[in-house]
N, C-alpha and C. Protein backbone atom coordinates (compact mmCIF):
# COMPACT_ATOMS: atom_id res chain seq x y z
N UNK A 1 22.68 -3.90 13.49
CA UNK A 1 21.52 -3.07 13.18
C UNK A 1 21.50 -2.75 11.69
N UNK A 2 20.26 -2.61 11.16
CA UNK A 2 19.99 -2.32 9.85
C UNK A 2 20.43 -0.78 9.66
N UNK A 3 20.88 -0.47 8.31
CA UNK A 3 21.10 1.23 8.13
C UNK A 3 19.67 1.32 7.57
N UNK A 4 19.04 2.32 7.05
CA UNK A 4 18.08 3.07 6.67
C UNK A 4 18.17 2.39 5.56
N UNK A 5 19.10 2.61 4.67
CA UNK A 5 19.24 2.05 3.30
C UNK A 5 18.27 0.88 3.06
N UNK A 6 19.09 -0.27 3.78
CA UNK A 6 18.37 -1.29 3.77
C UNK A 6 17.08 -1.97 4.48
N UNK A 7 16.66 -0.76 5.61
CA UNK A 7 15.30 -0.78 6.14
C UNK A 7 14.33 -0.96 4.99
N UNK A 8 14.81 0.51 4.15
CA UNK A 8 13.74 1.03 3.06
C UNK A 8 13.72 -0.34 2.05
N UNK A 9 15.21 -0.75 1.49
CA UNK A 9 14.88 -2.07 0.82
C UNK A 9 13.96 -2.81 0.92
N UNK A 10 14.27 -3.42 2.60
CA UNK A 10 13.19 -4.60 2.54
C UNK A 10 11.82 -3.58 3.22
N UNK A 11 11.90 -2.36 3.56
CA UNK A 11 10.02 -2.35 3.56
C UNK A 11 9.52 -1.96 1.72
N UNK A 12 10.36 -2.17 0.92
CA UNK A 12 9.88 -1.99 -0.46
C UNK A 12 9.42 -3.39 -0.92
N UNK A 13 10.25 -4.57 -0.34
CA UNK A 13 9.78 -5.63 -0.79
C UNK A 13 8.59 -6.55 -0.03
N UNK A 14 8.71 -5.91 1.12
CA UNK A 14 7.40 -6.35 2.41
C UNK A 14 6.28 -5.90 1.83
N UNK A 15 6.32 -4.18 1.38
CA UNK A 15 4.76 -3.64 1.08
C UNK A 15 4.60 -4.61 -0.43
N UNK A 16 5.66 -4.27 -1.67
CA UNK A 16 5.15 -4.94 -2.67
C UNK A 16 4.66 -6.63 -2.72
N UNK A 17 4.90 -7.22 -1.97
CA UNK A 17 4.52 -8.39 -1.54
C UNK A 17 2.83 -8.23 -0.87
N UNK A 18 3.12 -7.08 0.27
CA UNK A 18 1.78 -7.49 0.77
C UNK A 18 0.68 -6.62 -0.60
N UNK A 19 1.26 -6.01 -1.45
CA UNK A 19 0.15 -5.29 -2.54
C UNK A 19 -0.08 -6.79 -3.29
N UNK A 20 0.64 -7.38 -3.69
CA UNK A 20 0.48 -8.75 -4.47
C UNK A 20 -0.41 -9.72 -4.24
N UNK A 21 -0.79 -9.00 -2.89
CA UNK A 21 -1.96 -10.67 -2.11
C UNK A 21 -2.95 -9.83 -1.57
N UNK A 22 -3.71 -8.70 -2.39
CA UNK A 22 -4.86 -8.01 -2.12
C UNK A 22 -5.53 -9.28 -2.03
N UNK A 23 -6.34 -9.67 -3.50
CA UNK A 23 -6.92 -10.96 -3.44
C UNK A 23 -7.07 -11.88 -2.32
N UNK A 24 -6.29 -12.49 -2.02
CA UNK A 24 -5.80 -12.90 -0.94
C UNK A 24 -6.61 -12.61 0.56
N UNK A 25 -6.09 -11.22 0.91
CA UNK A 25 -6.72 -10.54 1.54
C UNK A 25 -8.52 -10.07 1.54
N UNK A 26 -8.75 -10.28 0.85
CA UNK A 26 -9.91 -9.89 0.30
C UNK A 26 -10.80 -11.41 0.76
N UNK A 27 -10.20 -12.28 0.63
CA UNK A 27 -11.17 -13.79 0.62
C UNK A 27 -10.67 -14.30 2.21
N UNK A 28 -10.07 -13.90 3.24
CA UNK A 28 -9.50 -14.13 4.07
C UNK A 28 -10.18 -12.94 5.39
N UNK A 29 -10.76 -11.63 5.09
CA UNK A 29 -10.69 -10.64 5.90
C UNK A 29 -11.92 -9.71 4.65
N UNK A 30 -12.76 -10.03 4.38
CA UNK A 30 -13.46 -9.59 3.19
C UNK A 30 -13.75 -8.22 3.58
N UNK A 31 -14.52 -7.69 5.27
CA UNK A 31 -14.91 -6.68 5.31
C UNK A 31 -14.24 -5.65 5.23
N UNK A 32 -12.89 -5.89 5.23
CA UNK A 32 -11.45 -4.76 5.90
C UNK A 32 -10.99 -4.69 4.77
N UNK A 33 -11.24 -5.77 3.46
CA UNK A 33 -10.57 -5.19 2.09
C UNK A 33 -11.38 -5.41 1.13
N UNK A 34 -12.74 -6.07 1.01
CA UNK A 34 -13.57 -5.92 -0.28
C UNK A 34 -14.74 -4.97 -0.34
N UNK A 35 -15.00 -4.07 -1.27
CA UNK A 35 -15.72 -3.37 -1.05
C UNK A 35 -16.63 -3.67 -1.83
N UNK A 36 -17.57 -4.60 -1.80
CA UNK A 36 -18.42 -5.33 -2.54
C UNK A 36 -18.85 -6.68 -1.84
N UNK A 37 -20.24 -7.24 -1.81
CA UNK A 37 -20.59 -8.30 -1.18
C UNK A 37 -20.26 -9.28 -2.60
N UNK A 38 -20.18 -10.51 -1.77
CA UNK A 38 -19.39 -11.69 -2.88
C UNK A 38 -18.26 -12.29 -2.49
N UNK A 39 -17.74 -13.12 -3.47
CA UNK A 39 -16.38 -13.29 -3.80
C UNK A 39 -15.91 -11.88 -4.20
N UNK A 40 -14.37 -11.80 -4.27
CA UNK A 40 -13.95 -11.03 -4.86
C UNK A 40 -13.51 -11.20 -6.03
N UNK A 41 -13.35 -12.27 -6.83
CA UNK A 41 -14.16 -11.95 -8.77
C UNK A 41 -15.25 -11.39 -9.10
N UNK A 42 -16.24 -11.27 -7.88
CA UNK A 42 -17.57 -11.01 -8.35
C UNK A 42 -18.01 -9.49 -8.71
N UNK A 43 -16.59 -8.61 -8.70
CA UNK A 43 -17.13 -7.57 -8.52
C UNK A 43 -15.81 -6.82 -9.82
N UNK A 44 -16.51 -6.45 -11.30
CA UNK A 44 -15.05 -5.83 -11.65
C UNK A 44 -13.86 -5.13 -11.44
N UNK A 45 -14.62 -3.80 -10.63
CA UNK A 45 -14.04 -3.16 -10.13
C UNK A 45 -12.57 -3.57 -8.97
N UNK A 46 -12.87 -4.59 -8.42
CA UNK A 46 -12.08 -5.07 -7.00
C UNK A 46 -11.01 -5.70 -7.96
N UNK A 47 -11.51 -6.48 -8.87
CA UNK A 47 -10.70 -7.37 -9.92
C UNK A 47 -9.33 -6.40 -10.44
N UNK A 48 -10.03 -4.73 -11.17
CA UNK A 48 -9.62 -4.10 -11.46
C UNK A 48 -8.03 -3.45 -10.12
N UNK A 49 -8.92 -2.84 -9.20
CA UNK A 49 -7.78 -2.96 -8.20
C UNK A 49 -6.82 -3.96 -7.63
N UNK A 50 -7.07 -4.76 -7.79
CA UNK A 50 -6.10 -6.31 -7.92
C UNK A 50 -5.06 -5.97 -8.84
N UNK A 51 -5.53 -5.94 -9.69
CA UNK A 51 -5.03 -5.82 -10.68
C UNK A 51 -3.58 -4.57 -10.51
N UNK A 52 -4.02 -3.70 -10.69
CA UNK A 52 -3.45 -2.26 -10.01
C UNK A 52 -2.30 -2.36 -9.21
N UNK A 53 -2.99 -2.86 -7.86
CA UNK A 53 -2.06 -3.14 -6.78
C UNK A 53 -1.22 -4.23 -7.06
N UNK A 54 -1.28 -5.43 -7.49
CA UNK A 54 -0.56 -6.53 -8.33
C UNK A 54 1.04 -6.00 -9.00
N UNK A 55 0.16 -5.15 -9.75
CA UNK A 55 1.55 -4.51 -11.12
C UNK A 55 2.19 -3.62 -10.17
N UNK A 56 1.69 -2.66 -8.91
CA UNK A 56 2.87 -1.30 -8.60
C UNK A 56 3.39 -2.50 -7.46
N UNK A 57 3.22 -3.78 -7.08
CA UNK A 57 3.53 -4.84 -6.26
C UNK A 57 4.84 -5.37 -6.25
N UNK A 58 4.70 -5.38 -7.52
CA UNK A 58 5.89 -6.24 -8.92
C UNK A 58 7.15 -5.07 -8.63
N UNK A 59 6.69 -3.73 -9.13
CA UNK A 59 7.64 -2.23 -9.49
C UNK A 59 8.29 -2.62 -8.04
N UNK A 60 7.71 -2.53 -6.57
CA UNK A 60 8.09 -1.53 -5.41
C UNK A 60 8.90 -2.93 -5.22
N UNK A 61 8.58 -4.22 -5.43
CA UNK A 61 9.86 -5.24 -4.77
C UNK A 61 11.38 -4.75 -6.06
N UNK A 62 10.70 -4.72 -6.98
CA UNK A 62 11.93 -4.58 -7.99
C UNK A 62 12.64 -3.17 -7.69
N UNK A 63 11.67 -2.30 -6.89
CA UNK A 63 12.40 -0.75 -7.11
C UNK A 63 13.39 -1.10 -5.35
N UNK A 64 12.78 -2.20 -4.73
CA UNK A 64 14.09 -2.93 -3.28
C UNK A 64 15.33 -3.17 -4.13
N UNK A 65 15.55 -3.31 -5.17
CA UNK A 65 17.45 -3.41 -5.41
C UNK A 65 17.91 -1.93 -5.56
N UNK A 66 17.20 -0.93 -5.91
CA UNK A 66 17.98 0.41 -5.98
C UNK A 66 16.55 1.52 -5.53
N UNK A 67 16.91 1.57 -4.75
CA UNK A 67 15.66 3.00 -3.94
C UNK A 67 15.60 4.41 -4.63
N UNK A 68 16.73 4.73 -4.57
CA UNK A 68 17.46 5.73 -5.43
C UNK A 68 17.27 6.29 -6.53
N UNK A 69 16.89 4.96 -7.34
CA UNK A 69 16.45 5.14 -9.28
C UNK A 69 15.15 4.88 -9.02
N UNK A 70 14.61 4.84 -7.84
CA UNK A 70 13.25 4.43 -8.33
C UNK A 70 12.41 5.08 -7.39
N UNK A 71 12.95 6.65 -6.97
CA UNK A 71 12.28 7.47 -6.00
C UNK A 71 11.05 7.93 -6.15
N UNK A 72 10.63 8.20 -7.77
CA UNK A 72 9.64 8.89 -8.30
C UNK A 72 8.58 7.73 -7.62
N UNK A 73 8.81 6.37 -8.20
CA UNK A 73 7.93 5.02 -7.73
C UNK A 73 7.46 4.93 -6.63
N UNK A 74 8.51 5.17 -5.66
CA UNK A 74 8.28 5.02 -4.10
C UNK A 74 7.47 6.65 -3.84
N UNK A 75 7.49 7.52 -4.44
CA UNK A 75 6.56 8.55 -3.78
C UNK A 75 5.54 8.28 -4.07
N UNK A 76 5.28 8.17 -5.51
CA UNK A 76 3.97 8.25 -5.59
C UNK A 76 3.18 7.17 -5.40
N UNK A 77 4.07 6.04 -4.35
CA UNK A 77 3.24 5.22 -3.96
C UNK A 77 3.02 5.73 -2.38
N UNK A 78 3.82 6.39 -1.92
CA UNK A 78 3.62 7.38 -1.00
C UNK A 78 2.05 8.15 -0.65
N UNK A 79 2.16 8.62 -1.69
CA UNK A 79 1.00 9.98 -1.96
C UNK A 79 -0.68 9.55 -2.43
N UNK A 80 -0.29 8.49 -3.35
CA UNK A 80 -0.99 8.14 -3.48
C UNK A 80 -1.85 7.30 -2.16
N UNK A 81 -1.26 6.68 -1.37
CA UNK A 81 -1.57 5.50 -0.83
C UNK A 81 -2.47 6.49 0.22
N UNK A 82 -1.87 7.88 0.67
CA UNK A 82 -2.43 8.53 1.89
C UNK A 82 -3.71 9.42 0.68
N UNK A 83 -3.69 9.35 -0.34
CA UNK A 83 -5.02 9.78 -1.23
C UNK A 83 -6.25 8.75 -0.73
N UNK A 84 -6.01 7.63 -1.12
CA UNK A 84 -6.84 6.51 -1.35
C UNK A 84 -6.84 6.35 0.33
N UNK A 85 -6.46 6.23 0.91
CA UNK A 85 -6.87 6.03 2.63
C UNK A 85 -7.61 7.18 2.84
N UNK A 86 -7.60 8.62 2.38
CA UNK A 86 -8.33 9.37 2.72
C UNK A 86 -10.05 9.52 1.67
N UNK A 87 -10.11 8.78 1.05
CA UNK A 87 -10.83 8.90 0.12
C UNK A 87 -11.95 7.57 0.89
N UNK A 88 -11.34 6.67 1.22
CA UNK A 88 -11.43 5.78 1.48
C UNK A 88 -12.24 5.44 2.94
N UNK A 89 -12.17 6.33 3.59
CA UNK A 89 -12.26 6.56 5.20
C UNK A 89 -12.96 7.10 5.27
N UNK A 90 -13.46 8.61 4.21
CA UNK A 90 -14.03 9.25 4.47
C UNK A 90 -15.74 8.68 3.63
N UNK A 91 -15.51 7.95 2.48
CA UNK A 91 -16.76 6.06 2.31
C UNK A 91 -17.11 5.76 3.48
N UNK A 92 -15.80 4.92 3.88
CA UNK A 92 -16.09 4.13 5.15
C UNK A 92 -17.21 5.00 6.22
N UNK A 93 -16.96 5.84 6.86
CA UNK A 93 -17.89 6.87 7.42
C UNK A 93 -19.11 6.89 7.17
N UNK A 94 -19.24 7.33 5.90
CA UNK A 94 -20.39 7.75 5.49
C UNK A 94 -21.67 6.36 5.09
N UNK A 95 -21.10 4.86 5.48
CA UNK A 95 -21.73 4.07 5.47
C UNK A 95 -21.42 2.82 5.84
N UNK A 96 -22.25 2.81 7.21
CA UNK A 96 -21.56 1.58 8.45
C UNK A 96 -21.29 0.61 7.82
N UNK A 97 -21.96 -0.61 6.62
CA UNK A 97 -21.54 -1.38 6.31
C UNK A 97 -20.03 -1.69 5.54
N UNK A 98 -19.43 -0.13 5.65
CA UNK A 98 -18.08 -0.14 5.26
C UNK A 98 -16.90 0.14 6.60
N UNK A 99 -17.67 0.17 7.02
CA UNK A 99 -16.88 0.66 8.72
C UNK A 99 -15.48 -0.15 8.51
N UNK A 100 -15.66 -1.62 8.18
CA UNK A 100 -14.56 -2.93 8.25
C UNK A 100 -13.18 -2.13 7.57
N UNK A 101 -13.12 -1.00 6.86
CA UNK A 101 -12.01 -0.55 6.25
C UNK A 101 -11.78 0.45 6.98
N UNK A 102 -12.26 1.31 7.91
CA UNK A 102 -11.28 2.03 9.02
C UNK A 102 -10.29 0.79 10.04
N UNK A 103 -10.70 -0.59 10.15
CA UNK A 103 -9.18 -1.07 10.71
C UNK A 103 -9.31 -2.25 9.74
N UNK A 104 -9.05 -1.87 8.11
CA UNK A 104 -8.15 -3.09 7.36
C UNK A 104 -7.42 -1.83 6.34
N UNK A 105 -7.68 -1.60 5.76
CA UNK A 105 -7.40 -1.18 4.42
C UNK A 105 -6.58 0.34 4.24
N UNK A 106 -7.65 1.04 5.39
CA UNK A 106 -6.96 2.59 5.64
C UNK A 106 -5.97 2.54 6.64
N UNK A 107 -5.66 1.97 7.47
CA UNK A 107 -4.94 2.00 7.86
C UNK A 107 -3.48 1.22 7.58
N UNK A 108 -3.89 0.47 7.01
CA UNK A 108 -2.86 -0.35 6.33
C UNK A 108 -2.37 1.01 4.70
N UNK A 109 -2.67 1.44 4.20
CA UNK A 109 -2.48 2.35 3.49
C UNK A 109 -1.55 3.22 4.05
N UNK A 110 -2.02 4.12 4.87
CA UNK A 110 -1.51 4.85 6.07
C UNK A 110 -0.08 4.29 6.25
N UNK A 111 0.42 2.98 6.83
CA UNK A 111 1.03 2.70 7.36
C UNK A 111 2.21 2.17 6.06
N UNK A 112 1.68 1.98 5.24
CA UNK A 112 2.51 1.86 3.81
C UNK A 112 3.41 3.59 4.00
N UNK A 113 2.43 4.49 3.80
CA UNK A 113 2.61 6.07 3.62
C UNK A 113 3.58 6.29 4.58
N UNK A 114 3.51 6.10 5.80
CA UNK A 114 4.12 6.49 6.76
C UNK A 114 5.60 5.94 7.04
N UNK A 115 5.91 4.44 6.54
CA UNK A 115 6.86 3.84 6.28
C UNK A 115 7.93 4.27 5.26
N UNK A 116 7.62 3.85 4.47
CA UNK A 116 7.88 4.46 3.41
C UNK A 116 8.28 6.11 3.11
N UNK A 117 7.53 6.93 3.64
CA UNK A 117 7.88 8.58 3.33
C UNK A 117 8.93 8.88 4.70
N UNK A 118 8.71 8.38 6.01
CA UNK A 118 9.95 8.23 6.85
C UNK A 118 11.54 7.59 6.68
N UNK A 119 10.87 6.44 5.95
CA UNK A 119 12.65 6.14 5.49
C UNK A 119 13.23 6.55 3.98
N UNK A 120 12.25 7.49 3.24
CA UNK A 120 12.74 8.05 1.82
C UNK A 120 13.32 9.23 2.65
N UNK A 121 12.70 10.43 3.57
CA UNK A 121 12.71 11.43 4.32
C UNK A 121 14.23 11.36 4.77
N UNK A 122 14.51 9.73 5.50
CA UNK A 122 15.61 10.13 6.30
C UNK A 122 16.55 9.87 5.47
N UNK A 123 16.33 9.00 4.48
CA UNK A 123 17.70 8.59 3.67
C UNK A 123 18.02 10.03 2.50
N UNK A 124 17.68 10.87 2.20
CA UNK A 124 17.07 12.27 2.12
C UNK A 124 18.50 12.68 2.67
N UNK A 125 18.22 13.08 4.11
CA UNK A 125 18.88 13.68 5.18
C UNK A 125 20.12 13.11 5.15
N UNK A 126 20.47 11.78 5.16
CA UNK A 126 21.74 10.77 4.84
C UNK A 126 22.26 11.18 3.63
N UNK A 127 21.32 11.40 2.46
CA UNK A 127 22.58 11.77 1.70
C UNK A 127 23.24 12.87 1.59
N UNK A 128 22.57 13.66 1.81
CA UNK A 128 23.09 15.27 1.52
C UNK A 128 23.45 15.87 2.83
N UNK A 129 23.90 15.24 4.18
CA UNK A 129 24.60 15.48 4.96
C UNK A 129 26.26 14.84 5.13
């Protein structure tokens, strides 16, 4: 069995991987991750979040060799991620043609948040017990 330690490792290098292939995602599943009709070059903004998610993609696999030194990274990809799902959801709502991101994007956010702040939480508890 895996310890916590190394749960959190590889879900640091699983999420930064899956942040790396927004794009990807976007031309594959368009309604659940582009928020713009088109390609997804066609729109700066999406480009821009590519972009974004790309670079903290790069940080969270690199912050998988030491969790520890790179706690600040992993929260505020934490905090952030349950910002932007709530920001995000509460769009989605307010206009059916965005509906496709209550089951792609927010919840996948969510589930980054929830991962992630459970095994920082318990390894937390691991050390200082």
């Amino acid at each position: 069995m895996f310890h916590r330690y190394s749960l959190l490792q590889i879900a640091l290098v699983v999420f930064g991987a899956i942040f790396c292939l927004v794009y990807p995602l976007a031309i594959v599943w368009p309604s659940g991750w582009a928020w713009h009709e088109g390609m997804p070059a066609s729109s700066q903004y999406f480009m821009m979040i590519v972009g974004v998610y790309a670079t903290l993609g790069v940080f969270l696999i690199r912050a998988g060799a030491a969790p520890a030194a790179n706690a600040s990274l992993i929260w505020f990809t934490i905090w952030s991620s349950i910002v932007h799902a709530a920001i995000m959801a509460v769009q989605s709502m307010s206009d059916p043609i965005r509906m496709g991101h209550m089951m792609g994007d927010v919840p996948a956010l969510l589930l980054v948040a929830a991962v992630l702040g459970g095994l920082m939480l318990s390894e937390r508890r691991t050390a200082t017990a």
